[in-house]
C-alpha atoms as a PDB file:
ATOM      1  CA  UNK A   1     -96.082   0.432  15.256  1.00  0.00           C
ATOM      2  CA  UNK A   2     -96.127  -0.471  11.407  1.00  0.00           C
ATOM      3  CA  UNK A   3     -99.818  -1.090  12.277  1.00  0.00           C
ATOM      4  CA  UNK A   4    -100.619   1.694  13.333  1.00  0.00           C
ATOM      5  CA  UNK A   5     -98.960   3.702  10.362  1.00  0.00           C
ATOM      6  CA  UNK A   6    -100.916   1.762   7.914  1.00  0.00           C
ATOM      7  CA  UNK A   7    -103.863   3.027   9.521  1.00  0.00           C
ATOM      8  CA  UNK A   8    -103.774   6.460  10.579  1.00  0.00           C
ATOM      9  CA  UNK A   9    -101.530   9.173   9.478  1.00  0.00           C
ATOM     10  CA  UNK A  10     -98.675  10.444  10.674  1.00  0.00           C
ATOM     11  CA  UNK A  11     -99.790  13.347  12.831  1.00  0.00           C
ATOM     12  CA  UNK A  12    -102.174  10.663  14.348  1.00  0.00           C
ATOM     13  CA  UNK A  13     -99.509   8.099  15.122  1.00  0.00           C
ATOM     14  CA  UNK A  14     -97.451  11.201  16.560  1.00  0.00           C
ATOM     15  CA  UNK A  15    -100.547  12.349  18.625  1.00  0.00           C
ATOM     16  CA  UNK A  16    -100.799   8.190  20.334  1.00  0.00           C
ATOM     17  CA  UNK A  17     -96.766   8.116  20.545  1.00  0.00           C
ATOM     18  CA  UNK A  18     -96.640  11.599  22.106  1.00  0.00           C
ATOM     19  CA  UNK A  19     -99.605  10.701  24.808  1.00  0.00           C
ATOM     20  CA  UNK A  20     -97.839   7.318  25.631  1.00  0.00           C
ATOM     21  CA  UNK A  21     -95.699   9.792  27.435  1.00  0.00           C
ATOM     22  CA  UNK A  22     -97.941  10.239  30.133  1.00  0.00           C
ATOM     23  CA  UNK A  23     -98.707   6.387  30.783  1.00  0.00           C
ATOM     24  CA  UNK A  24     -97.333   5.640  34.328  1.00  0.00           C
ATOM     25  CA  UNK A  25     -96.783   1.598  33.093  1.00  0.00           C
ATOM     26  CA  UNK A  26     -92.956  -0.013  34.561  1.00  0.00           C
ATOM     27  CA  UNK A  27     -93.297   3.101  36.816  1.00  0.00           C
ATOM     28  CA  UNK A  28     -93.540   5.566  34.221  1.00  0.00           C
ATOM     29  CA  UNK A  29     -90.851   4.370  32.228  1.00  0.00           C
ATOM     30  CA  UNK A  30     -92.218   5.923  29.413  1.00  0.00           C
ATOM     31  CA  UNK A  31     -92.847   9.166  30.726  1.00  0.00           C
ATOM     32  CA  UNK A  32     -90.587  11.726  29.123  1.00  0.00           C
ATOM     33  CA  UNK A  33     -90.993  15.808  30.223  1.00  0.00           C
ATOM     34  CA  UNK A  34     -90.443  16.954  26.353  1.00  0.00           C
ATOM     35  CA  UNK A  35     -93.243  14.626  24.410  1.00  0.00           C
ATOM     36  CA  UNK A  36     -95.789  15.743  27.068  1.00  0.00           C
ATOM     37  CA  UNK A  37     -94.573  19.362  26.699  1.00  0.00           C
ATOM     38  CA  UNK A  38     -94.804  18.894  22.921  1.00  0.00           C
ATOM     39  CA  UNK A  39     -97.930  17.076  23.051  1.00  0.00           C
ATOM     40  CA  UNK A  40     -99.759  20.239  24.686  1.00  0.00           C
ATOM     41  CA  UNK A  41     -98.010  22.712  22.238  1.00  0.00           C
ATOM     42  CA  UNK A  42     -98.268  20.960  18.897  1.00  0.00           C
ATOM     43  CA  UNK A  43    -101.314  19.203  19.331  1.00  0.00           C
ATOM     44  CA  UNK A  44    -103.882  21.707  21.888  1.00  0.00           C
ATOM     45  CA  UNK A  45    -102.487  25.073  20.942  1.00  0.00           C
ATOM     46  CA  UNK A  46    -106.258  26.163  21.290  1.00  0.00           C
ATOM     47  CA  UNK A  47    -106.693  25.041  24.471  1.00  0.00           C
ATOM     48  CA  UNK A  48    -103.324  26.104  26.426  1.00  0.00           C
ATOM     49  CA  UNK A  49    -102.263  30.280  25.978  1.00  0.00           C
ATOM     50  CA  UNK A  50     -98.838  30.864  25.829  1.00  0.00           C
ATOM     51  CA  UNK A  51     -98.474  31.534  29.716  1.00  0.00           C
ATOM     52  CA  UNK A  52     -99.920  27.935  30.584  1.00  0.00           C
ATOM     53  CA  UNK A  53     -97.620  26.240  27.834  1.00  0.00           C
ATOM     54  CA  UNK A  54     -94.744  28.021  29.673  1.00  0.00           C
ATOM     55  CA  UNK A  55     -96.124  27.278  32.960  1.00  0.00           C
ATOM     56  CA  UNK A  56     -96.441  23.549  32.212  1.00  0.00           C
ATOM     57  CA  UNK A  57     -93.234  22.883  31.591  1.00  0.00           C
ATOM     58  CA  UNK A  58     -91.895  23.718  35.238  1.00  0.00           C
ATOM     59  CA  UNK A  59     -94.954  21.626  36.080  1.00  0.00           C
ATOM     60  CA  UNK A  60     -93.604  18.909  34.790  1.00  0.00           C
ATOM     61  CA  UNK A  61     -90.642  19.082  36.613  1.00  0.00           C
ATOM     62  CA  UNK A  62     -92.136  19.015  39.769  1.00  0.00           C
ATOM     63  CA  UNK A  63     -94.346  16.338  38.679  1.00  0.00           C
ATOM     64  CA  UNK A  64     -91.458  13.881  37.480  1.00  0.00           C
ATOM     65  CA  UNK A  65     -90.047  14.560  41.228  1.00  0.00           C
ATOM     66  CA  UNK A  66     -93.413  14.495  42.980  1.00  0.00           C
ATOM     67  CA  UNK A  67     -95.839  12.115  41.281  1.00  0.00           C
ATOM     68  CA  UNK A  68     -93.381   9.309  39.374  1.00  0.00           C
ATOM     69  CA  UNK A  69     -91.290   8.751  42.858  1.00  0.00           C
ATOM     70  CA  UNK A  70     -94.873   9.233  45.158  1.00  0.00           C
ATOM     71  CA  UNK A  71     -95.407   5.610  46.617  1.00  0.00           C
ATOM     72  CA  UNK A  72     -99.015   5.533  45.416  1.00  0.00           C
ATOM     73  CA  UNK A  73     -98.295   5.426  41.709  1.00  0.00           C
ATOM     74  CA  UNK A  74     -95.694   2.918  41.942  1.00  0.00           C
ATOM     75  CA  UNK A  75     -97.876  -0.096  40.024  1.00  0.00           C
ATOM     76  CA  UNK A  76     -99.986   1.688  38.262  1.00  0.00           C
ATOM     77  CA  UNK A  77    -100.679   0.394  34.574  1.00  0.00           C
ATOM     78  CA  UNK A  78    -103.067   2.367  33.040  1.00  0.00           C
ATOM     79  CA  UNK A  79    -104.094   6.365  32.397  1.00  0.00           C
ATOM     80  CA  UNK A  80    -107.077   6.087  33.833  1.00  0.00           C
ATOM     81  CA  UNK A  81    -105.641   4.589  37.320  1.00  0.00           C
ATOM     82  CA  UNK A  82    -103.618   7.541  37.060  1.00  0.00           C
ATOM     83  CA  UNK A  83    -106.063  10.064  36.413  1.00  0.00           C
ATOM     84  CA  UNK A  84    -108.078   8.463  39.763  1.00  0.00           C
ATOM     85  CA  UNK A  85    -104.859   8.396  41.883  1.00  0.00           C
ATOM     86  CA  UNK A  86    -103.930  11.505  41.061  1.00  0.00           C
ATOM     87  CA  UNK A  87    -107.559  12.916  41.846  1.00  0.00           C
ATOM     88  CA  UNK A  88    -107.688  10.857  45.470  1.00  0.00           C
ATOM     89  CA  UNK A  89    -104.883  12.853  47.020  1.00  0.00           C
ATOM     90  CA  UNK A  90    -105.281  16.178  45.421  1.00  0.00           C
ATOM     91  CA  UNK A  91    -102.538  15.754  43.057  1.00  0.00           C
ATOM     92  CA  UNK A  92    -104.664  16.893  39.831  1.00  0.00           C
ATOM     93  CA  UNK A  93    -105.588  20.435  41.487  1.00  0.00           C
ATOM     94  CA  UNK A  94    -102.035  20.633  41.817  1.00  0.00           C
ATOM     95  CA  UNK A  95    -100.706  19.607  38.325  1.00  0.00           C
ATOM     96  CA  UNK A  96    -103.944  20.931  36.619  1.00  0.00           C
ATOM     97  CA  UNK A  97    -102.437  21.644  33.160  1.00  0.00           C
ATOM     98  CA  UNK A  98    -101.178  17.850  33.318  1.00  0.00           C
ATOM     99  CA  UNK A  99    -104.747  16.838  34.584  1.00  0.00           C
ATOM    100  CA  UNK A 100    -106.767  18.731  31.841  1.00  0.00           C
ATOM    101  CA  UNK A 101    -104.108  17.167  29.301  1.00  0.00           C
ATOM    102  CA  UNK A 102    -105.145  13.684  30.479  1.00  0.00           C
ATOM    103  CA  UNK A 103    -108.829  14.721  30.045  1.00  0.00           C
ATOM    104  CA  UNK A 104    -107.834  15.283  25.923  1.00  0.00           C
ATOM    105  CA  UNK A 105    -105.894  11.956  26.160  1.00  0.00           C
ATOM    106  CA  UNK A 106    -109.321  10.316  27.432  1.00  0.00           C
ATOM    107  CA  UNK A 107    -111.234  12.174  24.661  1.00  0.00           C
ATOM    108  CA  UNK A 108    -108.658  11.284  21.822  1.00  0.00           C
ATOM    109  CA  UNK A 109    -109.409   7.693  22.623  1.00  0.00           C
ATOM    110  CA  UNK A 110    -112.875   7.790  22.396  1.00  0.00           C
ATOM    111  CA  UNK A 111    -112.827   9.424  18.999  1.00  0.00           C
ATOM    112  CA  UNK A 112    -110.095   6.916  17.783  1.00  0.00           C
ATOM    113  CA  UNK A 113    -112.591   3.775  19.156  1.00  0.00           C
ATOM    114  CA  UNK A 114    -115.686   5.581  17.406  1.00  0.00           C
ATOM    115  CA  UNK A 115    -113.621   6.605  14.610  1.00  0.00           C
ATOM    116  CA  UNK A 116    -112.980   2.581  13.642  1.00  0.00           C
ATOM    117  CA  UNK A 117    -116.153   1.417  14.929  1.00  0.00           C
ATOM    118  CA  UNK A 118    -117.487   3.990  12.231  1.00  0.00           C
ATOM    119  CA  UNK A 119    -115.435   2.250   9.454  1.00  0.00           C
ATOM    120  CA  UNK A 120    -115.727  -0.823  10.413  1.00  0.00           C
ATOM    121  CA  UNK A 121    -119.931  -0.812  10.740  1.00  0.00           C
ATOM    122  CA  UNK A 122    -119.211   0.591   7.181  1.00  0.00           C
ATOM    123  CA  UNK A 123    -117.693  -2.244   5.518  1.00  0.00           C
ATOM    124  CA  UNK A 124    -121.066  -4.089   6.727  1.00  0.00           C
ATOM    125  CA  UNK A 125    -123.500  -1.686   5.772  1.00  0.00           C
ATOM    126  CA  UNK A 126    -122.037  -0.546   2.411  1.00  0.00           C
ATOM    127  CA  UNK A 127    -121.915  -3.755   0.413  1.00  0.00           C
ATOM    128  CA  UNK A 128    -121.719  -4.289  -3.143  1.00  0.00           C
ATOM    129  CA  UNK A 129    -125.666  -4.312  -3.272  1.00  0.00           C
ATOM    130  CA  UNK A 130    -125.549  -0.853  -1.563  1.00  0.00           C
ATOM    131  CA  UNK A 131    -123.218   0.820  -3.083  1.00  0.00           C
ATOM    132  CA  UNK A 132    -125.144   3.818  -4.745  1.00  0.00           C
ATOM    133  CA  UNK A 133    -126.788   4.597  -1.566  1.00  0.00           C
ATOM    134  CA  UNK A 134    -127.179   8.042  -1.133  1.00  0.00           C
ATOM    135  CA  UNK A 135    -125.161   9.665   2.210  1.00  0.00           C
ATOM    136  CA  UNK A 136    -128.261  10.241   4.207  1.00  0.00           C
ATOM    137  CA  UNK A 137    -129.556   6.887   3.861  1.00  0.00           C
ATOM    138  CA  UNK A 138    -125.986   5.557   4.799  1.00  0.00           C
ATOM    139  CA  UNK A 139    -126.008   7.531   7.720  1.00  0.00           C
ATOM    140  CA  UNK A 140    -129.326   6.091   8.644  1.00  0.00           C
ATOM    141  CA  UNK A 141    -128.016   2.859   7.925  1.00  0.00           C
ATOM    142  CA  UNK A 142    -124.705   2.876   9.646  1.00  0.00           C
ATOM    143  CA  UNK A 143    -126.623   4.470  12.957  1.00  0.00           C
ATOM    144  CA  UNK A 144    -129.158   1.300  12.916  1.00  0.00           C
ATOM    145  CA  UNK A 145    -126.194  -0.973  12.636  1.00  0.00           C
ATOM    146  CA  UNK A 146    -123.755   0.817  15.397  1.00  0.00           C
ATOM    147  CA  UNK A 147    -126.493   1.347  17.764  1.00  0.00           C
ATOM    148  CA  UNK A 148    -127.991  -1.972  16.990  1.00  0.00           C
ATOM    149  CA  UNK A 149    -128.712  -2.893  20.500  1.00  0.00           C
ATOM    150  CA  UNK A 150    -131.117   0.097  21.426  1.00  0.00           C
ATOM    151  CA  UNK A 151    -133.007  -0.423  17.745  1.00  0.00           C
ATOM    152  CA  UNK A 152    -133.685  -4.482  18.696  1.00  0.00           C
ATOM    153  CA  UNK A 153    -136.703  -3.696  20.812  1.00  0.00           C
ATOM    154  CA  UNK A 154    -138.213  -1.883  17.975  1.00  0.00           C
ATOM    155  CA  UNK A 155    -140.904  -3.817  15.763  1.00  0.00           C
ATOM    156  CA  UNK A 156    -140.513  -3.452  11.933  1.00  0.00           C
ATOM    157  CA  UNK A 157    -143.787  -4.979  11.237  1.00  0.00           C
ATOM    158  CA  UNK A 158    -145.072  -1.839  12.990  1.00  0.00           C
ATOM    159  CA  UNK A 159    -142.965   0.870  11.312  1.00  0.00           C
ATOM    160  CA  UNK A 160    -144.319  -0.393   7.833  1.00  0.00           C
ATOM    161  CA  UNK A 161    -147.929  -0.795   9.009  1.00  0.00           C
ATOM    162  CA  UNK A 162    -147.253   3.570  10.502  1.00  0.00           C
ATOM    163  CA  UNK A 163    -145.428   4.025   6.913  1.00  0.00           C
ATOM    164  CA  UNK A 164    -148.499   2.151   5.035  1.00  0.00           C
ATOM    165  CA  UNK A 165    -151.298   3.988   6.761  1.00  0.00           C
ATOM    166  CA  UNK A 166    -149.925   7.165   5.927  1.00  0.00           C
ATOM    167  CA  UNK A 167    -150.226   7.533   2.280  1.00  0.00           C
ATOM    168  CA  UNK A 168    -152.104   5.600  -0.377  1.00  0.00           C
ATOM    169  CA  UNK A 169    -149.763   3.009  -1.858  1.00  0.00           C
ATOM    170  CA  UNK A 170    -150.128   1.237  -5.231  1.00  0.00           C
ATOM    171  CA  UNK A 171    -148.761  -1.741  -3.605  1.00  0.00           C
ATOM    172  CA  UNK A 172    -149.083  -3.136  -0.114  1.00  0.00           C
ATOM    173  CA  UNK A 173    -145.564  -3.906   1.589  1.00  0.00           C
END
């Protein structure tokens, strides 16, 4: 946890803590009724009116007594195993509010994993050497180096000889 505060801020590290509440791990031991409830109304006010923020709290009531005690999410680990099992017996068209909450939760940690891939690619990219870059070029720069694996098939030689033919240069490169 003390890593996680170094890192992000503390509306960030309340956003992960409050969507650990829906992770059915030890049989949803940490699932408690009043994060997720907060979770939708703090953090989503834009995506839930007021009727489905007061509808999804006797959702969750029904959920805690259907889907937590339901034999087929017994030893589940993960959000994503419980996003599936809910989906294989019709459980998310029932609990949709809880369902389209999960489908933020899934979107929050993409951006979080692209978010410090980002930062990360930039301590590479923005060395000492390239320090006064300008942003554009950095941008350039850090897209090469994240998405390094679609930009290896790509010949340099050729991109110079393209650059080269199209405008007179003083000096060959």
């Amino acid at each position: 946890m003390e890593e996680l505060n170094s890192r992000f801020s503390d509306g960030t590290v309340e956003l992960l803590v409050l969507s650990y509440a829906l992770e059915p791990k030890d049989n949803f031991k940490s699932f408690k009724t009043d994060a997720v409830y907060k979770l939708a109304e703090k953090f989503y006010p834009e995506d839930f009116n007021e009727q489905e923020i007061y509808y999804l709290r006797s959702q969750l009531k029904y959920y805690q007594i259907d889907v937590i005690h339901h034999e087929s999410f017994q030893n589940m680990s993960t959000i994503s195993e419980l996003y599936r099992g809910l989906d294989e017996i019709n459980k998310s068209q029932h609990y949709h509010l809880i369902d389209r909450l999960i489908h933020f939760i899934f979107t929050l940690l993409v951006c979080t994993a692209t978010t410090e891939q980002t930062f990360s690619a930039m301590k590479h990219v923005k060395t000492v050497f390239r320090n006064k870059m300008k942003e554009e070029f950095l941008a350039d720069s850090m897209m090469i180096y994240i998405e390094r694996e679609l930009v290896e098939d790509i010949d340099s030689d050729l991109i110079i000889d393209e650059f080269y033919s199209t405008k007179h240069r003083r000096v060959q490169l």
